[in-house]
Structures are given as structure tokens and as C-alpha cells.
PDB file of N, CA and C in Angstrom:
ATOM      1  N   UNK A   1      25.930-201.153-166.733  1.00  0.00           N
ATOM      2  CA  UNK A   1      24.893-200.606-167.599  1.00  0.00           C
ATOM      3  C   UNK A   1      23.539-200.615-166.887  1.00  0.00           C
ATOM      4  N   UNK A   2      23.370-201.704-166.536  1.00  0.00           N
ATOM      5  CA  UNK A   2      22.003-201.480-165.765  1.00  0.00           C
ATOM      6  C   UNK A   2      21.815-201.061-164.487  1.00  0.00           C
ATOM      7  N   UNK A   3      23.396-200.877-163.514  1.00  0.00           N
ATOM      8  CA  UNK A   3      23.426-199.898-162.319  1.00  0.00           C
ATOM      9  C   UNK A   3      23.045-198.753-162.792  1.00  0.00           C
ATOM     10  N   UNK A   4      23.649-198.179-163.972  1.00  0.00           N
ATOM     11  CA  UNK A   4      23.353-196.620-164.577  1.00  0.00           C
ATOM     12  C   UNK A   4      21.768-196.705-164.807  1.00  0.00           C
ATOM     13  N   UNK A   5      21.561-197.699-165.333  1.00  0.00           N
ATOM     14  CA  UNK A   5      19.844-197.016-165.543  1.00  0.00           C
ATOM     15  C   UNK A   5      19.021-196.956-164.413  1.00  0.00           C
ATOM     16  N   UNK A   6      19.265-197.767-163.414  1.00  0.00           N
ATOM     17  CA  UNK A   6      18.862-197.393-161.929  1.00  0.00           C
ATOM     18  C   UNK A   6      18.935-196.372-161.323  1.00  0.00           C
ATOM     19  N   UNK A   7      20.358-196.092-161.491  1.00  0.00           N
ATOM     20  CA  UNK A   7      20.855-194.406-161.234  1.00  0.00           C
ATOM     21  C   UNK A   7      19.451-193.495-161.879  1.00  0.00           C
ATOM     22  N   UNK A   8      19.596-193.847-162.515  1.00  0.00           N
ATOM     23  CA  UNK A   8      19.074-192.430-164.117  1.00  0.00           C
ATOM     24  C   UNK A   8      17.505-192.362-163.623  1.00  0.00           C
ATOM     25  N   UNK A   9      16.885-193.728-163.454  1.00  0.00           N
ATOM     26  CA  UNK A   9      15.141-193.197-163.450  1.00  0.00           C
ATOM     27  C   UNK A   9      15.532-193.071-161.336  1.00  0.00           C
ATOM     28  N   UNK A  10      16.254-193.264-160.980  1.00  0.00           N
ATOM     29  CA  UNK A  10      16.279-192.854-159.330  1.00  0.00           C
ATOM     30  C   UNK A  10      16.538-191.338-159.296  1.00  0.00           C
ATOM     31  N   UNK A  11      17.157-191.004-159.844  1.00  0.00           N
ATOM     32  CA  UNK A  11      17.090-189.709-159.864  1.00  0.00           C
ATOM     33  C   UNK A  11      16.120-188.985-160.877  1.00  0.00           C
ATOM     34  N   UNK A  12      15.264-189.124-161.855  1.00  0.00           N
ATOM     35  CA  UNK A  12      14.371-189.054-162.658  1.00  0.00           C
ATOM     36  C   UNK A  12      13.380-188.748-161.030  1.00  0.00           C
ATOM     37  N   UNK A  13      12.974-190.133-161.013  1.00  0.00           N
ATOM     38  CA  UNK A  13      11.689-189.923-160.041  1.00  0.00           C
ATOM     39  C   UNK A  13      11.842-189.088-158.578  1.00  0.00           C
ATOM     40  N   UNK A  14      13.584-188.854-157.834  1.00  0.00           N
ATOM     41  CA  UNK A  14      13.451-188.480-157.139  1.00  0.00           C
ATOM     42  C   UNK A  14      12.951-187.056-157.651  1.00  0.00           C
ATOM     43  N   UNK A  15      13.293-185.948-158.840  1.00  0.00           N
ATOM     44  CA  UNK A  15      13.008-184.879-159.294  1.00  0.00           C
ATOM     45  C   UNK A  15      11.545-184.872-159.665  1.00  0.00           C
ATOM     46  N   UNK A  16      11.555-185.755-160.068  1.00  0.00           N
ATOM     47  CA  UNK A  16       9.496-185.661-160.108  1.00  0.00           C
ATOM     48  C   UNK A  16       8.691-185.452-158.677  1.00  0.00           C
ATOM     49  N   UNK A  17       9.282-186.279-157.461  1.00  0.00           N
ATOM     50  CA  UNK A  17       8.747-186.424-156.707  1.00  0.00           C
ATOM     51  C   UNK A  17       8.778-184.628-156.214  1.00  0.00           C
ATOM     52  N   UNK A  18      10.183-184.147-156.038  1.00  0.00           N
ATOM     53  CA  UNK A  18      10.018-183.034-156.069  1.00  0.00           C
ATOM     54  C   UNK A  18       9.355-181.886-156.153  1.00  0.00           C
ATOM     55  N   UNK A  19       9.496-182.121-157.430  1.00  0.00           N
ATOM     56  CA  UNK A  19       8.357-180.986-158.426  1.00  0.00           C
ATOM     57  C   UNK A  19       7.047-181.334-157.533  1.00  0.00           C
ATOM     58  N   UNK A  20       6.398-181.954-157.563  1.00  0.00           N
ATOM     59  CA  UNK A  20       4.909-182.373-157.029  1.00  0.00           C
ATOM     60  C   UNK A  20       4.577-182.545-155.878  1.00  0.00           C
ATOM     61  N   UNK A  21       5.748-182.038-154.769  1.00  0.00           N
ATOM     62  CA  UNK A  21       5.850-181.807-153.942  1.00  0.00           C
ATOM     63  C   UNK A  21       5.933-180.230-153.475  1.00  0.00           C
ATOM     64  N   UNK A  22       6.635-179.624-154.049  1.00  0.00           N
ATOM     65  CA  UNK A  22       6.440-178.217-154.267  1.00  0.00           C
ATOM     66  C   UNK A  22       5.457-177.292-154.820  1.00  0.00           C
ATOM     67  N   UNK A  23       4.966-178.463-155.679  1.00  0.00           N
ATOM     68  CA  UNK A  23       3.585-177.768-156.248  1.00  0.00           C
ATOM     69  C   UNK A  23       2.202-177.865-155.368  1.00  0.00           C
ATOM     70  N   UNK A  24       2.067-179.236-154.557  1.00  0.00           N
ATOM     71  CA  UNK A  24       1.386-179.574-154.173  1.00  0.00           C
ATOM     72  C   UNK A  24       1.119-178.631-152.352  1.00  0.00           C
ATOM     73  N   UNK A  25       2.865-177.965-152.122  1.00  0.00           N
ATOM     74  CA  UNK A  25       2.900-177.231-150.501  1.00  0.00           C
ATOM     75  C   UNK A  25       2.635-175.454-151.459  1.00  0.00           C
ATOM     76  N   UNK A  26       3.097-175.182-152.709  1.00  0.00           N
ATOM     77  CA  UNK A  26       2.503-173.861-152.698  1.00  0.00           C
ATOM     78  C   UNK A  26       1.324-173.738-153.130  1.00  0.00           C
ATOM     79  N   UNK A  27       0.175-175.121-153.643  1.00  0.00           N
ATOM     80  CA  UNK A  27      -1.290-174.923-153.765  1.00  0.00           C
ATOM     81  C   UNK A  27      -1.314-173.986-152.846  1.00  0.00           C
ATOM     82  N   UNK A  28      -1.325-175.869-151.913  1.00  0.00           N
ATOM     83  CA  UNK A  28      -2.040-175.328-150.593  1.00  0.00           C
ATOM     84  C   UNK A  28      -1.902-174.090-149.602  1.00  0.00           C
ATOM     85  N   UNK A  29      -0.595-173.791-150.050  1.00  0.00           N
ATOM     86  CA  UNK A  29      -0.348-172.655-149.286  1.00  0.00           C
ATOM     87  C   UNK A  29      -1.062-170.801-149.620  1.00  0.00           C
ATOM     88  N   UNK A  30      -1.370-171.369-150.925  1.00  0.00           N
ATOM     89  CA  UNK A  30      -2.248-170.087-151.648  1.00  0.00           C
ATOM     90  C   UNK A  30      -3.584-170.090-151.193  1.00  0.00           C
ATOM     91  N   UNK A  31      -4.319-171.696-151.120  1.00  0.00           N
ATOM     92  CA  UNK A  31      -5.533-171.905-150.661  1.00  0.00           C
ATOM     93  C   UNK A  31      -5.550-171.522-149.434  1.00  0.00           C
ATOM     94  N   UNK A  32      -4.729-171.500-148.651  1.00  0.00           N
ATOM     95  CA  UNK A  32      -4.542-170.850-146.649  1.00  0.00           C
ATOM     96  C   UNK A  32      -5.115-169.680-147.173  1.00  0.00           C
ATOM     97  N   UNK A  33      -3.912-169.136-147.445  1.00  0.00           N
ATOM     98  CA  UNK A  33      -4.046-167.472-148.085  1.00  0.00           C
ATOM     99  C   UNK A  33      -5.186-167.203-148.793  1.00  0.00           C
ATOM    100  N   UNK A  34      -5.784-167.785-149.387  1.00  0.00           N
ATOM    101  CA  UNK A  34      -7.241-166.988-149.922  1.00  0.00           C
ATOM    102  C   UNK A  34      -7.910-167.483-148.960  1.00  0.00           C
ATOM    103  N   UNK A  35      -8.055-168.081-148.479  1.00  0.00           N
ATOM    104  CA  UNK A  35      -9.228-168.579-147.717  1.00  0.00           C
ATOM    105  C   UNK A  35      -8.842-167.524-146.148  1.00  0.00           C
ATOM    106  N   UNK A  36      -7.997-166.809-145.665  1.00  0.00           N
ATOM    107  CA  UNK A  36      -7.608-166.009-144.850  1.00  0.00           C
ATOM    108  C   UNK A  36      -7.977-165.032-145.256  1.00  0.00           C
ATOM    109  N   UNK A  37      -7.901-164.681-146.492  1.00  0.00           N
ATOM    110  CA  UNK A  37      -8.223-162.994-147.166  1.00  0.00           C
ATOM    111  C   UNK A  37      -9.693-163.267-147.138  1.00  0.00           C
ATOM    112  N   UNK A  38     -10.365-164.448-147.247  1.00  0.00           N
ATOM    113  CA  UNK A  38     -12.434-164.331-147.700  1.00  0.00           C
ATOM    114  C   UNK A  38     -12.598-164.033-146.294  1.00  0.00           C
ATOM    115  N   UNK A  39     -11.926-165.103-145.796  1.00  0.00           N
ATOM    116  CA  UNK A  39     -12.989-165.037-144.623  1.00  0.00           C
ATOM    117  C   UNK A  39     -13.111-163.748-143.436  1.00  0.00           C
ATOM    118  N   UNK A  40     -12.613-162.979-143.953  1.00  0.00           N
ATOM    119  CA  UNK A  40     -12.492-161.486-143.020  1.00  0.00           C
ATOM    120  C   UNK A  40     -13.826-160.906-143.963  1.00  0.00           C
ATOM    121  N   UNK A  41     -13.379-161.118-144.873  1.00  0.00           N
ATOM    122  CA  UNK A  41     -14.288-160.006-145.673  1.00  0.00           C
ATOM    123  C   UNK A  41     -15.824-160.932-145.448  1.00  0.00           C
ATOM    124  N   UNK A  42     -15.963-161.684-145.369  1.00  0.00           N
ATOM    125  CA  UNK A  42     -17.609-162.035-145.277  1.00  0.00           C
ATOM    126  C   UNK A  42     -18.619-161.793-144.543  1.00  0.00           C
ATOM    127  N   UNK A  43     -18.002-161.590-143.638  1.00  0.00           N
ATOM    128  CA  UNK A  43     -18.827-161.069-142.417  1.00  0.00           C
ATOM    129  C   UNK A  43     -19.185-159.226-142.550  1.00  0.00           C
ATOM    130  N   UNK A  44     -18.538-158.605-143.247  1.00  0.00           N
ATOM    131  CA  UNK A  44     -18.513-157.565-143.493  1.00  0.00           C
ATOM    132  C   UNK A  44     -19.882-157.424-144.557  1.00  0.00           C
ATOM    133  N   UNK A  45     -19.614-157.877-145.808  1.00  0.00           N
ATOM    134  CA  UNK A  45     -20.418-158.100-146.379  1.00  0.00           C
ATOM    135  C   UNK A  45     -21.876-158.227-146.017  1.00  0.00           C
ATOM    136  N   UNK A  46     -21.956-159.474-145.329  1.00  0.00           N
ATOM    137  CA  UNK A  46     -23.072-159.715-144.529  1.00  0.00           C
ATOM    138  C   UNK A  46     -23.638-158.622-144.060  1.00  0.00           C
ATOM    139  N   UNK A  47     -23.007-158.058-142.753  1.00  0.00           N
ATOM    140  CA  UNK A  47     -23.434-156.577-142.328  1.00  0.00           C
ATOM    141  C   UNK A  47     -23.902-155.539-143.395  1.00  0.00           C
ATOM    142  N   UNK A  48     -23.067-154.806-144.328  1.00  0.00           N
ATOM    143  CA  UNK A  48     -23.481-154.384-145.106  1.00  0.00           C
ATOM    144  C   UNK A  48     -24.553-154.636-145.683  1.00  0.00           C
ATOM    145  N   UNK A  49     -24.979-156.127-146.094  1.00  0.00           N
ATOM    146  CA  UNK A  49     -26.647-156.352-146.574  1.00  0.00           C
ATOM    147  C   UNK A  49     -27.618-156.276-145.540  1.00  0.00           C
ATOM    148  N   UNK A  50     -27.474-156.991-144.553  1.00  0.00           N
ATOM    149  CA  UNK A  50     -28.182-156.341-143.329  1.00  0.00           C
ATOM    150  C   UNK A  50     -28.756-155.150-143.462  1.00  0.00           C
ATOM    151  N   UNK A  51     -28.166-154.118-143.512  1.00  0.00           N
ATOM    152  CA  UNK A  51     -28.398-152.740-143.403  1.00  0.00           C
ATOM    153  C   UNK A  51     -29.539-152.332-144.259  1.00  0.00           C
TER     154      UNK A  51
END
């Protein structure tokens, strides 16, 4: 009985760990990606006010 509940939150937390692990590599991986898409465009911008 109490091997099983070991079982139960070990696999509980390994799936949490998961989740928040996946969430935490496609943030960041969106933050790459926008921050790749600004930073082209800023300098452009810039120029444009320049003008």
C-alpha cells in the first residue's frame, strides 16, 4: 500500500515536472522568435525616422 502511493505521487510529479518543462522550452523558444522578428525590424524603423 504504501509502495503504491510512492508509485502514484512518483509518477504524479514526474508528469508535472514534464508539463513545466515543456512549457518553460516553448516560452522561451517563442521569446528567441520574437525577439529575432524585432530585432530586424528596428533598425529599419530607426532609418525611416531619420529621414
Amino acid at each position: 500500500m504504501n509502495t503504491m502511493k510512492k508509485k502514484v505521487s512518483r509518477m504524479i510529479a514526474n508528469i508535472i515536472s514534464g508539463v513545466s518543462t515543456n512549457i518553460a522550452y516553448t516560452s522561451t523558444k517563442k521569446c528567441v522568435a520574437l525577439n529575432g522578428l524585432e530585432e530586424p525590424k528596428m533598425p529599419k524603423i530607426l532609418l525611416k525616422r531619420a529621414k
